[in-house]
C-alpha atoms as a PDB file:
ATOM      1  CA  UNK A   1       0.000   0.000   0.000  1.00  0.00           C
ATOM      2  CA  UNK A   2       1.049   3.830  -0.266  1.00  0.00           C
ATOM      3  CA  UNK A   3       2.396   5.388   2.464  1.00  0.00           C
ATOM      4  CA  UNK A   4       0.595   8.552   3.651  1.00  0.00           C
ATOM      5  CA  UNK A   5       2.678  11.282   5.489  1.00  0.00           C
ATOM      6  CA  UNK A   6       1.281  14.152   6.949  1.00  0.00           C
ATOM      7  CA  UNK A   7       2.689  17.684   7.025  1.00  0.00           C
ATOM      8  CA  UNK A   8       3.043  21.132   7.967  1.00  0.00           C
ATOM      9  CA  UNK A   9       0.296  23.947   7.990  1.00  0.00           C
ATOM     10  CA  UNK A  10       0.013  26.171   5.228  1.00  0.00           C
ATOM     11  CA  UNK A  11      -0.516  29.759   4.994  1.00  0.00           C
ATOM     12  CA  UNK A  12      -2.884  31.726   3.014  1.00  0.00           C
ATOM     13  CA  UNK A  13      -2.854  35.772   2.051  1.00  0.00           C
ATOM     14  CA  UNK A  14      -4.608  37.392  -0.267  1.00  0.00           C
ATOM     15  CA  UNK A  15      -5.357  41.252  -1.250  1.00  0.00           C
ATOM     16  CA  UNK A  16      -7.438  42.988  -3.981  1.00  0.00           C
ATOM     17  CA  UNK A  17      -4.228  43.229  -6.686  1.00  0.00           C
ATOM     18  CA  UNK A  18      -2.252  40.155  -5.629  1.00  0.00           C
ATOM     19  CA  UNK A  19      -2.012  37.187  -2.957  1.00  0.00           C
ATOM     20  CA  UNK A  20       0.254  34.199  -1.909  1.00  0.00           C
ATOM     21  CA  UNK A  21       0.138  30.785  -1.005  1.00  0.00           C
ATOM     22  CA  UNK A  22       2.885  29.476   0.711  1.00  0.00           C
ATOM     23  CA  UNK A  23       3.305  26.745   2.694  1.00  0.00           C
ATOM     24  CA  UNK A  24       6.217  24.405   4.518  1.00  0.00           C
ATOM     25  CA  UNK A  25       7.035  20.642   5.006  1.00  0.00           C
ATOM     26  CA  UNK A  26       9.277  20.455   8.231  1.00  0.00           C
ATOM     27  CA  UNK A  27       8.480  16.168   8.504  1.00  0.00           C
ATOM     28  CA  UNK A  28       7.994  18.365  12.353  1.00  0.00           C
ATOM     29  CA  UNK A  29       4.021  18.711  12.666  1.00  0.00           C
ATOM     30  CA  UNK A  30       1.521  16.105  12.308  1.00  0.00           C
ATOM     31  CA  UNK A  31      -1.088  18.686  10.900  1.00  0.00           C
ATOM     32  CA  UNK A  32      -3.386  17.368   7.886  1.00  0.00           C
ATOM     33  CA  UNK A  33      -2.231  19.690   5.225  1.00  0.00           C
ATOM     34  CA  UNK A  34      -0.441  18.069   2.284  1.00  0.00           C
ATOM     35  CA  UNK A  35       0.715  14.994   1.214  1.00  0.00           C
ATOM     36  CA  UNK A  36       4.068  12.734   0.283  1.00  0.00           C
ATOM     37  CA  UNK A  37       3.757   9.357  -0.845  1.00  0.00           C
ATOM     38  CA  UNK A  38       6.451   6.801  -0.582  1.00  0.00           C
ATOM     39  CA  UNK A  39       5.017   4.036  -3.287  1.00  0.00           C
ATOM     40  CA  UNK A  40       5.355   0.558  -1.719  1.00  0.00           C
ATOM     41  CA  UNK A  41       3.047  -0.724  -3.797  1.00  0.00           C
ATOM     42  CA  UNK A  42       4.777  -1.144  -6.729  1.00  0.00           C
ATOM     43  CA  UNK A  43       8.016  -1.112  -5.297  1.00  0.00           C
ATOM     44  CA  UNK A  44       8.061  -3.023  -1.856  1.00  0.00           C
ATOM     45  CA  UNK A  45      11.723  -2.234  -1.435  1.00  0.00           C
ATOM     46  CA  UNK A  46      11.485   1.773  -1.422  1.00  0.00           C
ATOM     47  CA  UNK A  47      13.730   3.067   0.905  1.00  0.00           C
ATOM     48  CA  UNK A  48      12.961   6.117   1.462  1.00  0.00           C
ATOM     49  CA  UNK A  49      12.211   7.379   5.012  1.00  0.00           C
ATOM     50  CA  UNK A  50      10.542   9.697   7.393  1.00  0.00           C
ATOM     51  CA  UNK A  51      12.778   9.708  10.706  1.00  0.00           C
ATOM     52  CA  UNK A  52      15.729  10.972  12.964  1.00  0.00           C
ATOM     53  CA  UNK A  53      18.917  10.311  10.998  1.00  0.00           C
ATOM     54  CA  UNK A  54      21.236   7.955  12.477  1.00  0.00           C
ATOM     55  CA  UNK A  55      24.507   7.740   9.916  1.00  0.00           C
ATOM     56  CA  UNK A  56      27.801   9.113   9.846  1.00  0.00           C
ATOM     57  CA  UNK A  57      27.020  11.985   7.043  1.00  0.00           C
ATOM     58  CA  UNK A  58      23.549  12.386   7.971  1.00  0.00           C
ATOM     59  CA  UNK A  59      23.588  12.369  11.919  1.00  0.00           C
ATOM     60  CA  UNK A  60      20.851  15.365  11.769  1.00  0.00           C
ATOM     61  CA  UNK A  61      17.979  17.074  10.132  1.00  0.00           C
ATOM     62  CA  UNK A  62      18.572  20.638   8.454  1.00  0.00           C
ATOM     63  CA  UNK A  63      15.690  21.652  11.667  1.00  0.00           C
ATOM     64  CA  UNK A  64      15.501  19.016  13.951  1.00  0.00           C
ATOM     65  CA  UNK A  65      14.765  16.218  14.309  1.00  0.00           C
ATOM     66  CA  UNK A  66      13.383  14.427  11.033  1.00  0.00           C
ATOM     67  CA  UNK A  67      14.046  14.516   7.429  1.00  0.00           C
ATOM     68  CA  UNK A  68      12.984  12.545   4.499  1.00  0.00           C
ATOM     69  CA  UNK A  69      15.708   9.557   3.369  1.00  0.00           C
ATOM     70  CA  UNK A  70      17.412   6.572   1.402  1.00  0.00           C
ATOM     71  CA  UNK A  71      16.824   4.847   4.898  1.00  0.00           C
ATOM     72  CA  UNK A  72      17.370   6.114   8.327  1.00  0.00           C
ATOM     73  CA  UNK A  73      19.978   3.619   9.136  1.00  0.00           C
ATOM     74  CA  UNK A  74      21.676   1.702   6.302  1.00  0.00           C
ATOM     75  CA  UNK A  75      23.586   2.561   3.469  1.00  0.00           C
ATOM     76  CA  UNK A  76      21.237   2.377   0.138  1.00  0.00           C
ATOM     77  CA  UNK A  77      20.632  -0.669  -2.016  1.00  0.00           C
ATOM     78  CA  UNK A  78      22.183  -1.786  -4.851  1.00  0.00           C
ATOM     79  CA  UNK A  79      19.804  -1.877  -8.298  1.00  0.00           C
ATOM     80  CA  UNK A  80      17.267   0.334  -6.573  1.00  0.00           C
ATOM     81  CA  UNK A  81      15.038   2.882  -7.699  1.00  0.00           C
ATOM     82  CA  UNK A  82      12.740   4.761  -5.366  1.00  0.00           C
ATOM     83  CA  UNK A  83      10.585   7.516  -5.027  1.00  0.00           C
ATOM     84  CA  UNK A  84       8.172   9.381  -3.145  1.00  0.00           C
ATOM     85  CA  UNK A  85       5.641  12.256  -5.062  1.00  0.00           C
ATOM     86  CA  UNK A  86       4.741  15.536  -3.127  1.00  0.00           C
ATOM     87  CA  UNK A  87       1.354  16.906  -4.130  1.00  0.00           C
ATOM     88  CA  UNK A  88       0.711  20.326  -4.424  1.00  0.00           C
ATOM     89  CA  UNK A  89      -2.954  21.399  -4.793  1.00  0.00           C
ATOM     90  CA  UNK A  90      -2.357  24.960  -5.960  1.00  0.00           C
ATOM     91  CA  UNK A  91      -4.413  28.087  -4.992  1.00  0.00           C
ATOM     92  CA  UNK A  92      -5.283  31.557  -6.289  1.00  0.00           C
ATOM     93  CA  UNK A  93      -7.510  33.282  -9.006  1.00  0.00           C
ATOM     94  CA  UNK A  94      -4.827  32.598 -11.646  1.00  0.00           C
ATOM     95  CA  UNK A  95      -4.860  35.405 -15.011  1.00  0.00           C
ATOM     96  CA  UNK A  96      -2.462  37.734 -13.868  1.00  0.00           C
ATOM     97  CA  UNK A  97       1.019  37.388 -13.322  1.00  0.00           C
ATOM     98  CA  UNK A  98       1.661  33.985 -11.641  1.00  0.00           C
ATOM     99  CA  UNK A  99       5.100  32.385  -9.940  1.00  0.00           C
ATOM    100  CA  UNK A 100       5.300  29.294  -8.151  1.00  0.00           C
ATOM    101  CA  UNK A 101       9.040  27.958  -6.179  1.00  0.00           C
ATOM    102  CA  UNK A 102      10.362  24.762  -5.376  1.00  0.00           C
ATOM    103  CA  UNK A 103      12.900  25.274  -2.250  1.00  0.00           C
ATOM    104  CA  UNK A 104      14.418  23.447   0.031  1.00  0.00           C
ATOM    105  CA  UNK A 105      18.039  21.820   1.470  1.00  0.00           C
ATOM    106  CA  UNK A 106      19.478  18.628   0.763  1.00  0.00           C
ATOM    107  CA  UNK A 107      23.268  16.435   1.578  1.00  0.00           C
ATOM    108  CA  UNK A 108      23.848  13.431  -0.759  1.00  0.00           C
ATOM    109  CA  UNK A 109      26.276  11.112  -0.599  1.00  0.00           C
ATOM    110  CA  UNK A 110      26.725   8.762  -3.869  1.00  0.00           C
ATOM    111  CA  UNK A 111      28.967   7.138  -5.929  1.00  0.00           C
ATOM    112  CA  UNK A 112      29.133   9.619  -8.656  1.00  0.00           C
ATOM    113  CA  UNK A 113      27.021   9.290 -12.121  1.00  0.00           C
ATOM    114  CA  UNK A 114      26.415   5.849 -10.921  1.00  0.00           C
ATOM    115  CA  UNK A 115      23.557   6.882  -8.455  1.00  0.00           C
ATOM    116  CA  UNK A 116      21.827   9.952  -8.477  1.00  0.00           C
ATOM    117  CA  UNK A 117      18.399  11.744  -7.787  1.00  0.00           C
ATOM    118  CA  UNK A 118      16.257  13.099  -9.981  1.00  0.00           C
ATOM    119  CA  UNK A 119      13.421  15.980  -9.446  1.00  0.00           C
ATOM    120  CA  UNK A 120      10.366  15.945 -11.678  1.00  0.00           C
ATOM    121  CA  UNK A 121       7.221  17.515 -12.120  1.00  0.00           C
ATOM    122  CA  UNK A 122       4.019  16.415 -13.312  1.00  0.00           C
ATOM    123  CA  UNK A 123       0.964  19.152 -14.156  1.00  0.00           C
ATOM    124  CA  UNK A 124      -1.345  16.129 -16.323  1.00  0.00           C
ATOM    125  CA  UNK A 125      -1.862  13.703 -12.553  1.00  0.00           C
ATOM    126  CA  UNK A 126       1.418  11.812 -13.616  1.00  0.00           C
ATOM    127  CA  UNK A 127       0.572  11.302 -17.354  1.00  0.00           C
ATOM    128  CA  UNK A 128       4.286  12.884 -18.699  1.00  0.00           C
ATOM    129  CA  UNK A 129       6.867  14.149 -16.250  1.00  0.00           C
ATOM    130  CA  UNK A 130       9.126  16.844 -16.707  1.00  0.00           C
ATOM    131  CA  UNK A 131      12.620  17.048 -15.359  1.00  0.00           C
ATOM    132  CA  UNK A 132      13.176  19.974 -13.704  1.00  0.00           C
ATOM    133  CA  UNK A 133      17.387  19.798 -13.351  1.00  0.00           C
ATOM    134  CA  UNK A 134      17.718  18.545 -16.921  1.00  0.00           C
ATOM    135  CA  UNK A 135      14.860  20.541 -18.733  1.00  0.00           C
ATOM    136  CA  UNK A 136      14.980  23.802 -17.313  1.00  0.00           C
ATOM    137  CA  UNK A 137      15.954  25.461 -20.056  1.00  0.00           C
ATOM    138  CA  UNK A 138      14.354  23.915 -22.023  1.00  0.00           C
ATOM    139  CA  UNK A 139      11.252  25.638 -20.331  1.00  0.00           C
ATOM    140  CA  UNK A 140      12.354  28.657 -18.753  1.00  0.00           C
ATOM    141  CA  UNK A 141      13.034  27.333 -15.255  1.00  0.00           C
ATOM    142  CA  UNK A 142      15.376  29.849 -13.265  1.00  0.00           C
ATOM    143  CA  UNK A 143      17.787  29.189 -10.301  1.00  0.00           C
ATOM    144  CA  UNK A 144      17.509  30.687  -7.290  1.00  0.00           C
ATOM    145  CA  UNK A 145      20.459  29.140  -5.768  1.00  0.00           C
ATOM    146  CA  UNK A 146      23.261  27.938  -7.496  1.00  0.00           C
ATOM    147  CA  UNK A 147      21.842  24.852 -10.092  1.00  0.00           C
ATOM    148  CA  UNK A 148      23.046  21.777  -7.464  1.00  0.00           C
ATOM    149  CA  UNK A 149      24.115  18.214  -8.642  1.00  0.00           C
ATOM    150  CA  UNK A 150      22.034  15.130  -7.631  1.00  0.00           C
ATOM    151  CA  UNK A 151      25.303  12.985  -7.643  1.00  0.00           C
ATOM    152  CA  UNK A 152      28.435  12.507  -5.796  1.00  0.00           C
ATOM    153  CA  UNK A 153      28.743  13.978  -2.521  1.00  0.00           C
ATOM    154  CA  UNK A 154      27.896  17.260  -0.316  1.00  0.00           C
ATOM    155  CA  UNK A 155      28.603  16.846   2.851  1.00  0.00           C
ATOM    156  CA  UNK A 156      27.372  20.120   4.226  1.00  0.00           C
ATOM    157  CA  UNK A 157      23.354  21.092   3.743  1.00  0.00           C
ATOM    158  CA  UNK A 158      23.040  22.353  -0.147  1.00  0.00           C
ATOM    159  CA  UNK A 159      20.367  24.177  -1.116  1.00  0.00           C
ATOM    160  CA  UNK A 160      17.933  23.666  -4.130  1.00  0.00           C
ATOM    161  CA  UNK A 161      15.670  26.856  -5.543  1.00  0.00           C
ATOM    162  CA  UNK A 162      14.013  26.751  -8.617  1.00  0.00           C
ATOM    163  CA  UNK A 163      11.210  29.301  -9.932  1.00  0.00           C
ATOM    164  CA  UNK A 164       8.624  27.165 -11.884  1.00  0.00           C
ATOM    165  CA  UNK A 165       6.598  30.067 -13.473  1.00  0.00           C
ATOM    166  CA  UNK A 166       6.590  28.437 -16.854  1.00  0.00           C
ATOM    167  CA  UNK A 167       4.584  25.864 -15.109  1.00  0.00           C
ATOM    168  CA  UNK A 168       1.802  27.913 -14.392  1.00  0.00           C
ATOM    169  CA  UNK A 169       1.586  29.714 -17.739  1.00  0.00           C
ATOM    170  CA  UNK A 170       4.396  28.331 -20.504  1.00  0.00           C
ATOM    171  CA  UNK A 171       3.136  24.877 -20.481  1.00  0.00           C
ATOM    172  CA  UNK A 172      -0.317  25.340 -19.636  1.00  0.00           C
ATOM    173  CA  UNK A 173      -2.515  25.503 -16.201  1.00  0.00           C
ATOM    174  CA  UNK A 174      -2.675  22.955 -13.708  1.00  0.00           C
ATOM    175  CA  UNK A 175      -4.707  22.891 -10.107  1.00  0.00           C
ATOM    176  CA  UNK A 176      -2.624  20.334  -8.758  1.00  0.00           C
ATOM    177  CA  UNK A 177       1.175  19.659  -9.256  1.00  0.00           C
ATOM    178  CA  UNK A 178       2.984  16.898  -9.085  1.00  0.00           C
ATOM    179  CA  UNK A 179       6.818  16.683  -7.350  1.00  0.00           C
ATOM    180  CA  UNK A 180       8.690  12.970  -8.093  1.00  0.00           C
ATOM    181  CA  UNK A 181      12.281  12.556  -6.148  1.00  0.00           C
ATOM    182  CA  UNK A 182      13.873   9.189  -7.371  1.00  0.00           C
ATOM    183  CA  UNK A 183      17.177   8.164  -5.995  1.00  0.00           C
ATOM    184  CA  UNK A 184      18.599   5.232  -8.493  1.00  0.00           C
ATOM    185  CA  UNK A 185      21.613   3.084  -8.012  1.00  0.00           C
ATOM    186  CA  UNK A 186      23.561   1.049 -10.337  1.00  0.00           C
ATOM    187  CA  UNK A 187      24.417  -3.132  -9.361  1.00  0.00           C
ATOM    188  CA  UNK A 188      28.162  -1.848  -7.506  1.00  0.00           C
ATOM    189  CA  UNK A 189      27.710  -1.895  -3.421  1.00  0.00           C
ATOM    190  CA  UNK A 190      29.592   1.502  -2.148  1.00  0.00           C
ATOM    191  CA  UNK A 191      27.795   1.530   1.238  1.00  0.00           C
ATOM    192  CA  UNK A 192      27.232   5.021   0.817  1.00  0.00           C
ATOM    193  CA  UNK A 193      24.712   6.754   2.798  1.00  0.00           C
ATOM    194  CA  UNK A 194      22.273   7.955  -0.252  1.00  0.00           C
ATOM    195  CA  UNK A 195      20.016  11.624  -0.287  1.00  0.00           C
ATOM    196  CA  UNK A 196      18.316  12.983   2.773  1.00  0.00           C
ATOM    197  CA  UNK A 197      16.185  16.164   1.947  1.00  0.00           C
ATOM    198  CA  UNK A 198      14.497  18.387   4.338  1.00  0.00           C
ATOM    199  CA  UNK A 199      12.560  22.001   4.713  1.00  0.00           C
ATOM    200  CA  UNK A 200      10.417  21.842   1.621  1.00  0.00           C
ATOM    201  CA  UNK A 201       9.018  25.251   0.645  1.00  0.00           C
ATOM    202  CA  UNK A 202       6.359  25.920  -2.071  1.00  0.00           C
ATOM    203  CA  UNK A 203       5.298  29.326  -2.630  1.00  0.00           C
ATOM    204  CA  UNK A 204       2.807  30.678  -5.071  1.00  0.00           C
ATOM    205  CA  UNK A 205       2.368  33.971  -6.067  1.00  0.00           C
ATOM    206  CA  UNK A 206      -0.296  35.521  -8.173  1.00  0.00           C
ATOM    207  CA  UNK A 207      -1.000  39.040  -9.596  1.00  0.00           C
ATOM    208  CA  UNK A 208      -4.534  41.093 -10.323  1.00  0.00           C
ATOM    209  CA  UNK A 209      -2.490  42.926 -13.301  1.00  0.00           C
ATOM    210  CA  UNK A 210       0.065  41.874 -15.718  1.00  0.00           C
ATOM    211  CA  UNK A 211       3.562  42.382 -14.349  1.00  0.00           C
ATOM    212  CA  UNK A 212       6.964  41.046 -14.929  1.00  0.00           C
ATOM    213  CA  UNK A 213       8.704  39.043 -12.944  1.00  0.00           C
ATOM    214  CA  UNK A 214      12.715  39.610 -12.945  1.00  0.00           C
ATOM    215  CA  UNK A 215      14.147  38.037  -9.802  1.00  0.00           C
ATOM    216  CA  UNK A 216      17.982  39.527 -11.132  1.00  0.00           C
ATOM    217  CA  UNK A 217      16.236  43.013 -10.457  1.00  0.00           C
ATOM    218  CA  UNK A 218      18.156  42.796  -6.643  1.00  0.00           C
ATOM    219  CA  UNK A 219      20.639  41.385  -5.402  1.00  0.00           C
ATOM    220  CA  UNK A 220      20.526  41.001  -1.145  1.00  0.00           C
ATOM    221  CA  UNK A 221      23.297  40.870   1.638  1.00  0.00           C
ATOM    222  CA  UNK A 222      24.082  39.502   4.092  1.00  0.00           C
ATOM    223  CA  UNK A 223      22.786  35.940   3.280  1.00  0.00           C
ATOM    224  CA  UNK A 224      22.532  34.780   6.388  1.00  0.00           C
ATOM    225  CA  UNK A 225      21.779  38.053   7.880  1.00  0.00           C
ATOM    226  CA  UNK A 226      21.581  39.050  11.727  1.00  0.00           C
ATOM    227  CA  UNK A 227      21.090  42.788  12.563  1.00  0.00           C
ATOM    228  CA  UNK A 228      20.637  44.055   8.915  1.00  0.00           C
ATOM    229  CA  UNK A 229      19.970  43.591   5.428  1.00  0.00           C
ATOM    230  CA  UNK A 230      20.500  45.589   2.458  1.00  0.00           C
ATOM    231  CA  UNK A 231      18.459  45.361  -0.747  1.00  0.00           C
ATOM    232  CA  UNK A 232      20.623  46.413  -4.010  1.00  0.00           C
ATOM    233  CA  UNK A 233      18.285  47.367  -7.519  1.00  0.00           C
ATOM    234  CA  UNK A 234      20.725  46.335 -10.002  1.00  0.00           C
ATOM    235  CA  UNK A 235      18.542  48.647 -12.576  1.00  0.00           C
ATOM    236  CA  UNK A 236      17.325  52.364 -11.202  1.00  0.00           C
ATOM    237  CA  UNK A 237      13.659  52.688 -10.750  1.00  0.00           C
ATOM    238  CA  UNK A 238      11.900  55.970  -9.835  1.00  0.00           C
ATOM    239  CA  UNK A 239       9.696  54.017  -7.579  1.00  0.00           C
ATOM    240  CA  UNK A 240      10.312  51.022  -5.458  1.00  0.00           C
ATOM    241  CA  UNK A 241       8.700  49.323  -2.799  1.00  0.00           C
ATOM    242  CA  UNK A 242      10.005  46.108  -0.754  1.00  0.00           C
ATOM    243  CA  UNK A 243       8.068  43.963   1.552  1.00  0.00           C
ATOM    244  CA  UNK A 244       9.359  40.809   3.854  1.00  0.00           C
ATOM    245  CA  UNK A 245       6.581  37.997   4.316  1.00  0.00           C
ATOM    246  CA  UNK A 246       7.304  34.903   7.097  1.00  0.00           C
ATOM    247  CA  UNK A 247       6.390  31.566   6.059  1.00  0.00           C
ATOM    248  CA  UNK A 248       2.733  32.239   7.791  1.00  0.00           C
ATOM    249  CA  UNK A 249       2.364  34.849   4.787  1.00  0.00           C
ATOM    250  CA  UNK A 250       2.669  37.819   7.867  1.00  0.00           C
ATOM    251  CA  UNK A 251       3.681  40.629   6.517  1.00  0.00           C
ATOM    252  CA  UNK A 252       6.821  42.083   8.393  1.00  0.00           C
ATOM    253  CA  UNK A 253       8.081  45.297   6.655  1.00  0.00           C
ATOM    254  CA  UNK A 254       6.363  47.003   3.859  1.00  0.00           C
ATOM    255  CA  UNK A 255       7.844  50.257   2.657  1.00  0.00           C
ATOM    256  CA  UNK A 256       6.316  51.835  -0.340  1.00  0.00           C
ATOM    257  CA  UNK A 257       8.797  54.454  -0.137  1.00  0.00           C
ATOM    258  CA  UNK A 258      12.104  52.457  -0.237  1.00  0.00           C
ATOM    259  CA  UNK A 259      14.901  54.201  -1.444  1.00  0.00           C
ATOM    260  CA  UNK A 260      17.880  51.545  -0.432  1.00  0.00           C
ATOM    261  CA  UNK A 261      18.087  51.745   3.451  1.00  0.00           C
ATOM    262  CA  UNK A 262      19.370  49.380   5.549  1.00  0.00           C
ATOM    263  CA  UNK A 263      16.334  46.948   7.065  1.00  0.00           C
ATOM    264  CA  UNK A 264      17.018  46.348  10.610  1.00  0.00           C
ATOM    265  CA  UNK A 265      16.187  42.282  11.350  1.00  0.00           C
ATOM    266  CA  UNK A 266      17.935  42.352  14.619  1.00  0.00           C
ATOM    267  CA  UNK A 267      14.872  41.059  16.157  1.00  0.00           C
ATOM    268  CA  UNK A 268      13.472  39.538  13.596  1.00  0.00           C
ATOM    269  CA  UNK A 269      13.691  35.839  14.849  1.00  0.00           C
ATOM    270  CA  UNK A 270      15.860  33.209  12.930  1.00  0.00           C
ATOM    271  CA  UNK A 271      14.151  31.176  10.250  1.00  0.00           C
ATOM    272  CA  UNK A 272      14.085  31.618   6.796  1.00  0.00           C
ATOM    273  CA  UNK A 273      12.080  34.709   4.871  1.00  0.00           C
ATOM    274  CA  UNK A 274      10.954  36.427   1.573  1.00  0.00           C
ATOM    275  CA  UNK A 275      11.671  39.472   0.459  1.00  0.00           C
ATOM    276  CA  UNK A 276       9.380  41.167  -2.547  1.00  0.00           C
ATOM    277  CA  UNK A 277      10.725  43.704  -5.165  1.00  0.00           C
ATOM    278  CA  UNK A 278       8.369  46.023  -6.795  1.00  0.00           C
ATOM    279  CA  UNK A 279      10.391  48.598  -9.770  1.00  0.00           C
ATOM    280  CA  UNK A 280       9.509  50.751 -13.009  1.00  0.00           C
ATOM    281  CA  UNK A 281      10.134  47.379 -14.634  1.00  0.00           C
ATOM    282  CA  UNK A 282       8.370  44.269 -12.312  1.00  0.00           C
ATOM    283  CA  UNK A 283       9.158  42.816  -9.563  1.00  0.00           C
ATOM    284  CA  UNK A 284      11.707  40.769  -8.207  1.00  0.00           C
ATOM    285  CA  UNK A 285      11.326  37.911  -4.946  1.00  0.00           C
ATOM    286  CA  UNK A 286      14.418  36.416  -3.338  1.00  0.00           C
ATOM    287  CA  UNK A 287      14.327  34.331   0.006  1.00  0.00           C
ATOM    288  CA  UNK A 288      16.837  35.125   2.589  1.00  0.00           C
ATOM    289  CA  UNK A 289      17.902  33.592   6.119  1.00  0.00           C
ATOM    290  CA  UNK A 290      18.111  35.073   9.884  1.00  0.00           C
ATOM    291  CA  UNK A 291      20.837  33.550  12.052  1.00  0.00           C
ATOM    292  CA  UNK A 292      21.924  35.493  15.274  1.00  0.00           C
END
């Protein structure tokens, strides 16, 4: 049978002009929100797990305590292929301008090209996949974050952060989204420890009117931050206005007047946040971090 994990609560905020949907999987909070199934139906050997890590490389959780895994314990299995899908039921009056992101932090720890991960998406229920690592430009997809590599090994938490828009307009309108993660090995035993992944973020953003996103509009430092960040236009606008959302969609600075000040975070606790861009020529959003 299929596995059924519950997650984290979302968020919901909406306005006249524009709204968000944004919510978080922590593997944390047993709240009925959203779903990941781990398929042991049709593979009765899937190894991936919900749990407390307990290797050498992965002896924690990016935010304690759990994670999703290639097995809590053991090293990964030779000729194995297994997956769990994440489904997203998206929200929003969707016409305007529309963005959705795929976020979150991952270690792997493979023998390279041999075994690796793959990330897909599905907007047709699973009928066709796309691959997001190997097709985004194929489609538009932008990176966030550096473009990461599903192979080899990263030792220290990486993170993944890819902007989907094309998703919701390119290739054509979906209510519900699809997320595969595979992990496949080859018939060579390595006893390596596999792919843990943790902090899932989906974010969906919609506009009443027709703007342009351009998320190289700013550039922000420090990333982490702890007393202060600064917001950079990389292109002068006559107007600008920034606003910083938590992951409950609260808004926690809005300026409509912003004309490159320092934003003072110093009690701002530590978690991770999203900044929103509005110049003369769209809007920008970038997601930032609070350490102190």
């Amino acid at each position: 049978m299929k596995k059924l994990f519950i997650l984290i609560p979302l968020a919901i905020m909406a306005s006249p002009s524009f709204g968000q949907f944004i919510w978080e999987i922590t593997f944390e909070d047993p709240s009925p929100v959203e779903r990941i199934f781990i398929d042991t139906a049709s593979n009765p050997n899937n190894v991936w797990q919900i749990g407390i890590p307990h290797k050498t490389m992965f002896n924690s959780a990016h935010s304690p305590t759990h994670a999703i895994m290639t097995d809590t314990l053991n090293p990964y299995p030779v000729n194995d292929t297994s997956r769990f899908v994440i489904t997203h039921v998206r929200q929003g009056p969707w016409g305007g301008n529309e963005s959705l992101l795929l976020d979150f932090y991952f270690k792997i720890n493979t023998d390279s090209l041999s075994d690796y991960g793959t990330v897909e998406a599905s907007i047709d229920h699973g009928a066709s996949w796309i691959n997001l690592m190997t097709q985004d430009s194929v489609y538009g997809f932008a990176w966030l974050a550096q473009k990461p590599v599903l192979t080899g090994t990263k030792t220290s938490w990486t993170h993944y952060s890819e902007e989907l828009s094309p998703l919701t307009y390119a290739v054509g309108y979906s209510d519900t989204l699809l997320f595969r993660f595979t992990f496949i090995s080859d018939n060579i035993q390595t006893n390596k420890e596999g792919w843990i992944i943790d902090d899932f973020l989906f974010h969906d953003y919609w506009e009443g009117i027709n703007e342009v996103q351009n998320d190289n509009l700013i550039s922000v430092s420090p990333d982490p931050a702890s007393n202060y960040i600064l917001v950079s236009a990389n292109k002068f606008s006559s107007s600008q206005r920034v606003q910083i959302f938590n992951f409950t969609g609260q808004v926690l600075y809005n300026n409509s007047n912003f004309k490159g000040e320092k934003i003072d975070i110093h009690s701002v606790p530590d978690g991770i946040y999203l900044i929103k861009y509005y110049g003369d020529s769209g809007f920008a959003l970038h997601k930032f971090e609070v350490h102190h």
